[in-house]
Structure formats: structure tokens, C-alpha cells
N, C-alpha and C. Protein backbone atom coordinates (compact mmCIF):
# COMPACT_ATOMS: atom_id res chain seq x y z
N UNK A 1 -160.60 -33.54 -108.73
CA UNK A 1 -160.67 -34.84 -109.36
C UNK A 1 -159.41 -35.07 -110.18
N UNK A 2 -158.85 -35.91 -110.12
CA UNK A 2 -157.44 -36.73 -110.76
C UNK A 2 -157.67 -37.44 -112.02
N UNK A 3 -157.32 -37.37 -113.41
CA UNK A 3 -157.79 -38.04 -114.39
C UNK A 3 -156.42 -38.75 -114.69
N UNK A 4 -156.79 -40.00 -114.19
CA UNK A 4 -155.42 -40.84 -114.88
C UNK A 4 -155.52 -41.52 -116.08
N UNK A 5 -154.99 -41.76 -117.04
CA UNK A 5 -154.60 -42.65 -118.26
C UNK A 5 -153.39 -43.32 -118.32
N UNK A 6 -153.60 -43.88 -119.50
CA UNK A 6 -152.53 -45.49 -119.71
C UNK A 6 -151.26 -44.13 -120.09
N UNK A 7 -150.43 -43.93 -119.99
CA UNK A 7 -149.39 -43.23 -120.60
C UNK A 7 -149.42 -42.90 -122.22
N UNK A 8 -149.67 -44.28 -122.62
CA UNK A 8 -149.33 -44.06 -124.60
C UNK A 8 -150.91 -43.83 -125.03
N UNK A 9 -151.84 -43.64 -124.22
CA UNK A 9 -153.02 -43.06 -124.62
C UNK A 9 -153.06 -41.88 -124.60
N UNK A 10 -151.91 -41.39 -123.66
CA UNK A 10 -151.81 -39.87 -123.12
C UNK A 10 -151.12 -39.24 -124.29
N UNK A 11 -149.67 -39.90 -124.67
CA UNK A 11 -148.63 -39.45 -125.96
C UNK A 11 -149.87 -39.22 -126.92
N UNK A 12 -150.80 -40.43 -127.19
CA UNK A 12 -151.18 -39.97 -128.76
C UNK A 12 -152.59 -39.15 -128.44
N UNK A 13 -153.18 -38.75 -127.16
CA UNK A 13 -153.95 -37.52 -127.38
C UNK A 13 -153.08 -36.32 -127.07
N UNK A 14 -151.72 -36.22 -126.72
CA UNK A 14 -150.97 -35.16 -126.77
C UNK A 14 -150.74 -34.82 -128.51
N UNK A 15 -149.89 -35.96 -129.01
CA UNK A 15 -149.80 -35.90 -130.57
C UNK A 15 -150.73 -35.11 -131.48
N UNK A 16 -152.29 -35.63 -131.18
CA UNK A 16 -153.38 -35.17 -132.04
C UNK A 16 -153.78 -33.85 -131.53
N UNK A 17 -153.29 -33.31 -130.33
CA UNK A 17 -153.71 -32.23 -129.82
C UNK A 17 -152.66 -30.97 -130.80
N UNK A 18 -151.33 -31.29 -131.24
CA UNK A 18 -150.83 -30.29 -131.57
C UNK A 18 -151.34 -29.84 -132.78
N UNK A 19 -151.81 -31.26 -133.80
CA UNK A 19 -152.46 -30.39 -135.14
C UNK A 19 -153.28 -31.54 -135.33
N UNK A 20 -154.74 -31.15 -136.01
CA UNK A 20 -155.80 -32.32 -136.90
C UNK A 20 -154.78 -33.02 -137.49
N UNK A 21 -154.85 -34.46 -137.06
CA UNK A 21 -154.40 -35.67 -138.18
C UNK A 21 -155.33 -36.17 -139.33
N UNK A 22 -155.12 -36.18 -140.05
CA UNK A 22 -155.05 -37.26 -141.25
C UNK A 22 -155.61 -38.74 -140.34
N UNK A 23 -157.12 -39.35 -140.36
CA UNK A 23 -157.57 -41.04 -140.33
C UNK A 23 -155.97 -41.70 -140.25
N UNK A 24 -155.66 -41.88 -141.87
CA UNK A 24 -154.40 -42.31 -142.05
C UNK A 24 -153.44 -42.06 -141.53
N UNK A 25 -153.02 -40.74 -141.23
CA UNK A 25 -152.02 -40.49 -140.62
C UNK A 25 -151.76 -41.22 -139.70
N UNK A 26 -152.97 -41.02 -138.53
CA UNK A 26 -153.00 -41.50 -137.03
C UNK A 26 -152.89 -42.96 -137.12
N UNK A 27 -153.83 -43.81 -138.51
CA UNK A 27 -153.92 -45.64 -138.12
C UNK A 27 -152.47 -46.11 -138.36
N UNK A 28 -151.57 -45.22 -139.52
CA UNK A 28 -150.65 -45.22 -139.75
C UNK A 28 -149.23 -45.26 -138.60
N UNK A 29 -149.27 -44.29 -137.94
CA UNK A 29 -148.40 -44.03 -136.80
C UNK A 29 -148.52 -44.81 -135.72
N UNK A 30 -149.82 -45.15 -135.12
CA UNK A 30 -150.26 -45.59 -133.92
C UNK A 30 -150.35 -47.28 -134.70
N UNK A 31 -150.26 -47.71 -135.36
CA UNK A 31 -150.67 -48.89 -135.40
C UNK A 31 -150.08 -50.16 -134.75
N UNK A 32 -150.65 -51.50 -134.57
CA UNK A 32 -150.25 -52.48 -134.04
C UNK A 32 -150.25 -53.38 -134.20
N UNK A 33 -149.38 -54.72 -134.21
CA UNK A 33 -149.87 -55.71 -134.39
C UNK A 33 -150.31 -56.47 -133.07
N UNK A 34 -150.20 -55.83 -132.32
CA UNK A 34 -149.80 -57.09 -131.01
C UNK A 34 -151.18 -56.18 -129.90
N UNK A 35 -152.06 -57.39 -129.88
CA UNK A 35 -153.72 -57.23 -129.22
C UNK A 35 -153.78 -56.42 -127.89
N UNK A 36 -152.37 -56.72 -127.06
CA UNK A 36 -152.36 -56.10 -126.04
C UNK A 36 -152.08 -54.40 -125.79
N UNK A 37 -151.71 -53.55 -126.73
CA UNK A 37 -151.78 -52.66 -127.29
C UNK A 37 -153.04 -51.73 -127.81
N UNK A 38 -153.58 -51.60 -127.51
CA UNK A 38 -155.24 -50.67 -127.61
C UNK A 38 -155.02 -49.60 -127.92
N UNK A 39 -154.27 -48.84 -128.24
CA UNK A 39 -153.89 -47.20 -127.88
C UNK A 39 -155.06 -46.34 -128.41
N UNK A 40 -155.31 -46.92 -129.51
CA UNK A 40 -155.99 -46.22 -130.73
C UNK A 40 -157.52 -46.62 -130.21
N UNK A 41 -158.22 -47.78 -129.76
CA UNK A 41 -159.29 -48.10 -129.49
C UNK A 41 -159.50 -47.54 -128.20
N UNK A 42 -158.46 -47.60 -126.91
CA UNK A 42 -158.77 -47.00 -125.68
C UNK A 42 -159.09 -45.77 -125.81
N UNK A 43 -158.28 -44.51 -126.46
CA UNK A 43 -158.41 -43.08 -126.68
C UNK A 43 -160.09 -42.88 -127.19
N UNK A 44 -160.52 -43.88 -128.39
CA UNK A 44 -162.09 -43.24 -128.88
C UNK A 44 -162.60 -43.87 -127.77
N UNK A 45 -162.52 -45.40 -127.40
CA UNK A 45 -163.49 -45.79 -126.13
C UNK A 45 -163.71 -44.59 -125.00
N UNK A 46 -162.57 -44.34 -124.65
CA UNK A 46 -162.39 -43.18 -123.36
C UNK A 46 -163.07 -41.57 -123.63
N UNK A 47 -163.42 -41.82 -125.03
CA UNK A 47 -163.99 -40.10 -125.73
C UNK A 47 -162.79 -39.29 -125.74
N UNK A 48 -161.44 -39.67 -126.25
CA UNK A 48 -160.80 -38.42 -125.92
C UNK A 48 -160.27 -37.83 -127.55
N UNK A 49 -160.70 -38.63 -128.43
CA UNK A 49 -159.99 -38.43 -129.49
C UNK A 49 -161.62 -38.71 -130.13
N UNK A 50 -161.51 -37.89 -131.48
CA UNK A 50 -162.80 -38.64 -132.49
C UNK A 50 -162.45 -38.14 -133.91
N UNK A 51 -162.89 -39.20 -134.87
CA UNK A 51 -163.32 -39.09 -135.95
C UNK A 51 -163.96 -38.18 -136.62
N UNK A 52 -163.97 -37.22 -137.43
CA UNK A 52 -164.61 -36.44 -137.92
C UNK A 52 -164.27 -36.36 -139.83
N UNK A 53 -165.14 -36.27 -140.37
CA UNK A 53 -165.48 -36.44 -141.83
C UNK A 53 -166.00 -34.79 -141.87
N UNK A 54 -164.20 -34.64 -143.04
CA UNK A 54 -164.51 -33.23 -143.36
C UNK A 54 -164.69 -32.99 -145.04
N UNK A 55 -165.77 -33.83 -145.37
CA UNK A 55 -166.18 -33.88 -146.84
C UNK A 55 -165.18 -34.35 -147.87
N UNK A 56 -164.77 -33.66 -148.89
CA UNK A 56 -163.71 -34.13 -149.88
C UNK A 56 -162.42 -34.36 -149.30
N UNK A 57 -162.09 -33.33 -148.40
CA UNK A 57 -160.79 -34.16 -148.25
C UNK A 57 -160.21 -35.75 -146.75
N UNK A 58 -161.34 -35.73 -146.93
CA UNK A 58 -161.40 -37.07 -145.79
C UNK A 58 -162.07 -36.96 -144.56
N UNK A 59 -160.93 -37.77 -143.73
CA UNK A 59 -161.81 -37.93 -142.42
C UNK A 59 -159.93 -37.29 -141.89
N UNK A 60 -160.43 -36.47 -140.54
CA UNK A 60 -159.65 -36.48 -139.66
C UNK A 60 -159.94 -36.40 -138.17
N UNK A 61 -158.81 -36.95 -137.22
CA UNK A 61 -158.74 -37.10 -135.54
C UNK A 61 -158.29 -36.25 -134.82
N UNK A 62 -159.68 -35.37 -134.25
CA UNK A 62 -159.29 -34.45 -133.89
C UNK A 62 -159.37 -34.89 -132.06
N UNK A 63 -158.83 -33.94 -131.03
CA UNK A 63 -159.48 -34.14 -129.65
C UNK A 63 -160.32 -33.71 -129.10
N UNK A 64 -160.92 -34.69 -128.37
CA UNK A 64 -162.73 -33.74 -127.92
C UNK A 64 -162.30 -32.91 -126.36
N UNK A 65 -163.32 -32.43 -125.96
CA UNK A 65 -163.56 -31.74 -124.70
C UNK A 65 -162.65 -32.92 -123.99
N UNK A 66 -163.56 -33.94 -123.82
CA UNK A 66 -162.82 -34.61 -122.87
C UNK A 66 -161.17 -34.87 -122.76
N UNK A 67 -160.47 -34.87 -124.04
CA UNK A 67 -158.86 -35.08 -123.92
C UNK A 67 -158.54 -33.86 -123.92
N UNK A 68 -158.88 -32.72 -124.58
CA UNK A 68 -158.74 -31.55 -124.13
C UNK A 68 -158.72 -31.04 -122.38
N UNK A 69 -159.60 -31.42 -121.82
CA UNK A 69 -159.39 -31.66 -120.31
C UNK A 69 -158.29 -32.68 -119.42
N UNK A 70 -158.00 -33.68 -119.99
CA UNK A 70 -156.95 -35.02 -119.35
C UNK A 70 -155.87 -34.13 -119.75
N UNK A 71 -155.74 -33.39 -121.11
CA UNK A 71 -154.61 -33.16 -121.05
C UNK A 71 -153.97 -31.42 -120.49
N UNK A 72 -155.24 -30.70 -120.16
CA UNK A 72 -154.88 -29.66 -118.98
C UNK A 72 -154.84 -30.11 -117.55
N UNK A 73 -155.44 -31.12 -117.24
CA UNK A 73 -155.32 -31.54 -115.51
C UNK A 73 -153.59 -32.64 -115.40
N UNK A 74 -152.70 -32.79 -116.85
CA UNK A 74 -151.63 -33.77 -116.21
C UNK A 74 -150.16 -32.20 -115.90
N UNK A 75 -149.70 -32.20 -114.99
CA UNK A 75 -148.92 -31.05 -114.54
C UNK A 75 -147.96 -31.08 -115.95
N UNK A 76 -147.34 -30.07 -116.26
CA UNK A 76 -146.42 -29.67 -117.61
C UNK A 76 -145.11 -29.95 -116.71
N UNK A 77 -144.07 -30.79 -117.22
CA UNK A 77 -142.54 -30.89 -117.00
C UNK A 77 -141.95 -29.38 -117.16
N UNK A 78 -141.26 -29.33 -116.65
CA UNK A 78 -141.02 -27.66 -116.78
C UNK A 78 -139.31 -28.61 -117.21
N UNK A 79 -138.44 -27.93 -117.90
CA UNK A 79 -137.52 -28.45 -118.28
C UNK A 79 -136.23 -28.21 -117.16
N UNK A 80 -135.35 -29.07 -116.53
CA UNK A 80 -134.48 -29.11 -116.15
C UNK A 80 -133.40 -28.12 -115.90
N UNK A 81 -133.02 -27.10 -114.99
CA UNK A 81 -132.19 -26.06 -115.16
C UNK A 81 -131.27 -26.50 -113.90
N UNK A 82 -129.62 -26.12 -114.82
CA UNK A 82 -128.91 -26.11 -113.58
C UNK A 82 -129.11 -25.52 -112.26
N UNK A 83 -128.35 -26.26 -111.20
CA UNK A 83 -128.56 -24.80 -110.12
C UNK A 83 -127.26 -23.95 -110.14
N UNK A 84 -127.71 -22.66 -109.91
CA UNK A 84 -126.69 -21.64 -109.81
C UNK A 84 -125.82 -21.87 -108.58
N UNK A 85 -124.62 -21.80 -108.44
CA UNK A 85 -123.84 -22.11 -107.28
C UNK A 85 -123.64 -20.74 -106.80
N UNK A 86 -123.69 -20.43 -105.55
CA UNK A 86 -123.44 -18.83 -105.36
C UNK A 86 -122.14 -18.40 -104.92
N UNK A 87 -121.72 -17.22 -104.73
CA UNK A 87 -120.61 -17.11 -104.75
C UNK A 87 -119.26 -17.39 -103.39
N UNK A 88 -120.12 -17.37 -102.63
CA UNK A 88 -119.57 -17.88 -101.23
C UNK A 88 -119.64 -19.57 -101.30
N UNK A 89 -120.27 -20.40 -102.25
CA UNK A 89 -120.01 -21.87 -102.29
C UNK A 89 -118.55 -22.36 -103.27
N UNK A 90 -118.89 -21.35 -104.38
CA UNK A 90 -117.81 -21.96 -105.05
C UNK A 90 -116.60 -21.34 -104.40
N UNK A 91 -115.96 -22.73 -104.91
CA UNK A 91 -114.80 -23.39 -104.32
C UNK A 91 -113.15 -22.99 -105.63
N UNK A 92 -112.40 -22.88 -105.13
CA UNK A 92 -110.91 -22.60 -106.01
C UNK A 92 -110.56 -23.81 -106.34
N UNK A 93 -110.48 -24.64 -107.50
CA UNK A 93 -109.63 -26.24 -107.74
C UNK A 93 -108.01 -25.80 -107.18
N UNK A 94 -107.91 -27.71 -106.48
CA UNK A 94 -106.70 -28.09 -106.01
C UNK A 94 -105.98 -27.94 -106.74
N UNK A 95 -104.68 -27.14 -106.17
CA UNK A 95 -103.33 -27.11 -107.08
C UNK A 95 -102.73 -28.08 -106.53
């Protein structure tokens, strides 16, 4: 099974996945003015992010099972490495 998402739903359950945010933190960062923009409402609609009230010191957004899963099924970028040229390709520059 293939779990696709909007991209910037994906960034900010990647975001909340590296450490518990701060309510604030997250309405803070993610916020919007412009309606077409959901990021923050699609992620709880979709279950991938939630609310949790940790007594005195607030509320924080943590990720549930479910974004915990979207975000092991999207493949990891492995970072960019030259290729090695071998030694019978490279070439002597024109004198």
C-alpha cells in the first residue's frame, strides 16, 4: 500500500517527528493567512499529528502511529555522491 500526502503536510509531520513541539511553537511556525493552505488542519484531520496536554507545562504536538507510518513508507533521499572516474577513463588535459 502507497501512502501519499500533500508535500508540506509531509515537511511538518517530518518537523514534529524530530522533537515534541511546543502548541505554540507549531501554530507559530506553520501558520497562515491564506485559506488555501491547511497544513496544520490537514495533518490532525489525516491523524498524523495530535495534541496532547502535558499538565503544567502545556500542551504539545506530538506524531501518532499513523504519521509515524507515512513517514517510514516515503523512500529516504540518500544524498548525492560524485561518481568515481576510473582509471582507464580519465583522460590527460590538452596541452
Amino acid at each position: 500500500m502507497t501512502t501519499t500526502c500533500d508535500p508540506l503536510v509531509f515537511d511538518l509531520v517530518q518537523w514534529v517527528a524530530r522533537e515534541p513541539r511546543t502548541y505554540a511553537e507549531v501554530i507559530d511556525a506553520w501558520k497562515t493567512s491564506c485559506p488555501r493552505l491547511t497544513v496544520w488542519e490537514d495533518a490532525i484531520d489525516q491523524g498524523l499529528i495530535t495534541r496532547k496536554n502535558i499538565g503544567a507545562r502545556g500542551t504539545i504536538v506530538v506524531v501518532t502511529a499513523a504519521g509515524r507510518a507515512l513517514l517510514a513508507a516515503q523512500p529516504v533521499e540518500s544524498a548525492i555522491k560524485p561518481r568515481a572516474i576510473s582509471a582507464s577513463r580519465k583522460r590527460e588535459p590538452a596541452l
